[in-house]
Protein backbone atom coordinates (compact mmCIF):
# COMPACT_ATOMS: atom_id res chain seq x y z
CA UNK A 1 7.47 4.34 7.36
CA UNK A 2 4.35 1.71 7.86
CA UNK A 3 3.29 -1.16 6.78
CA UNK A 4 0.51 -1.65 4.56
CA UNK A 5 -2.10 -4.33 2.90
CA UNK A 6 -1.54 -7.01 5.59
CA UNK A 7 -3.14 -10.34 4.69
CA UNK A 8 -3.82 -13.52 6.90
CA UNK A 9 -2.41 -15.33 3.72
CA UNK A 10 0.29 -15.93 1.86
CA UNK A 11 0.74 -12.54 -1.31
CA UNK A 12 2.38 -12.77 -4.50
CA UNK A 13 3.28 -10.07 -5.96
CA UNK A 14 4.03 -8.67 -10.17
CA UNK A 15 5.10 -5.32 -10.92
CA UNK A 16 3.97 -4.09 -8.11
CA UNK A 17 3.43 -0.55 -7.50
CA UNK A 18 1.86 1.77 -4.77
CA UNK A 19 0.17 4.91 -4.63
CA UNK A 20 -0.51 7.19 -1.63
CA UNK A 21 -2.52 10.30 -1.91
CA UNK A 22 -3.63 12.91 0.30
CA UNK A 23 -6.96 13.80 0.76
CA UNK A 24 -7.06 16.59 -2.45
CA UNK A 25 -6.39 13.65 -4.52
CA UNK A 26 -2.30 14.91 -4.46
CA UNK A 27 0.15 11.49 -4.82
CA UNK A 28 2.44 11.43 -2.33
CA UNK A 29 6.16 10.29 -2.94
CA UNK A 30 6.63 6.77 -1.93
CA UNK A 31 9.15 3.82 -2.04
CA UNK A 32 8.27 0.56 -1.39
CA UNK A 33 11.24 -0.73 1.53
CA UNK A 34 10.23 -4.91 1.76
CA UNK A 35 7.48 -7.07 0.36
CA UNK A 36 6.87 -10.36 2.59
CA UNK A 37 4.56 -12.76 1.88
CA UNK A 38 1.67 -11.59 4.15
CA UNK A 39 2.83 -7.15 3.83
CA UNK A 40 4.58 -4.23 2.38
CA UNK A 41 6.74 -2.06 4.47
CA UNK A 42 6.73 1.56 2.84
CA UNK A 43 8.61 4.91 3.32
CA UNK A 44 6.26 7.46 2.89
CA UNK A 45 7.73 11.10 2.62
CA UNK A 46 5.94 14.14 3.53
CA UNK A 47 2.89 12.97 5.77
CA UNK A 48 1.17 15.99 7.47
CA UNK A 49 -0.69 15.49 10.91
CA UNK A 50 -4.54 15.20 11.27
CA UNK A 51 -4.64 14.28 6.86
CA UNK A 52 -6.64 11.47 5.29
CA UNK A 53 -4.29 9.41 2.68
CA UNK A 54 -5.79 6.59 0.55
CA UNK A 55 -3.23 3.90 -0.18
CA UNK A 56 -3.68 1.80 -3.62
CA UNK A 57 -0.72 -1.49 -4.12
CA UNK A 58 -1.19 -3.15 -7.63
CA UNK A 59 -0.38 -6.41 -8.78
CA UNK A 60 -0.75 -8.50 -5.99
CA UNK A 61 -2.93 -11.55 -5.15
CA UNK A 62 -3.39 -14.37 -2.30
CA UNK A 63 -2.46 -17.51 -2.77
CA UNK A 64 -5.54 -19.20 -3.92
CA UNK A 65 -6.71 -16.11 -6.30
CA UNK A 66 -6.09 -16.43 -10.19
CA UNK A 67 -5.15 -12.65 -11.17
CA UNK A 68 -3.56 -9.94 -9.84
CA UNK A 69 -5.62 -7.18 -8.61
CA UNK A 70 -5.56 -4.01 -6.30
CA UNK A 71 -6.50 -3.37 -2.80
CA UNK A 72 -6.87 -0.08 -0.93
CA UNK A 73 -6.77 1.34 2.15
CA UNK A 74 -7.04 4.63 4.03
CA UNK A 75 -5.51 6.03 7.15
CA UNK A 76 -5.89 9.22 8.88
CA UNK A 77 -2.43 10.50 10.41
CA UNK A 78 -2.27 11.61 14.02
């Protein structure tokens, strides 16, 4: 599990989905566990150690932002 696309302001979210994949460009299976208004808590299954994962969460947006977007993020397992 981890946490994901923290933001030092409030997030709404619509139809919101994630997507993790590993470094080949493979999705990974993932559910999101709790969205709060500043992160998403994910269970990510099937992680290997020392891989590169790009994470993608649609439909969300900050508080003072008009549409709903993307953001992205990568993280390198230990």
């Amino acid at each position: 599990m981890g946490t994901v696309a923290g933001m030092d302001r409030a997030t709404y979210y619509d139809n919101t989905t994630v997507t993790v994949k590993d470094s080949e460009g493979d999705k990974v299976k993932t559910t999101i566990l709790k969205k709060t208004k500043n992160k998403i808590t994910l269970k990510i299954k099937g992680l290997e150690k020392n891989e590169k994962y790009s994470v993608t969460v649609k439909g969300v947006k900050a508080k003072d932002e008009k549409t709903y977007s993307s953001v992205s993020k990568t993280f390198t397992t230990k």
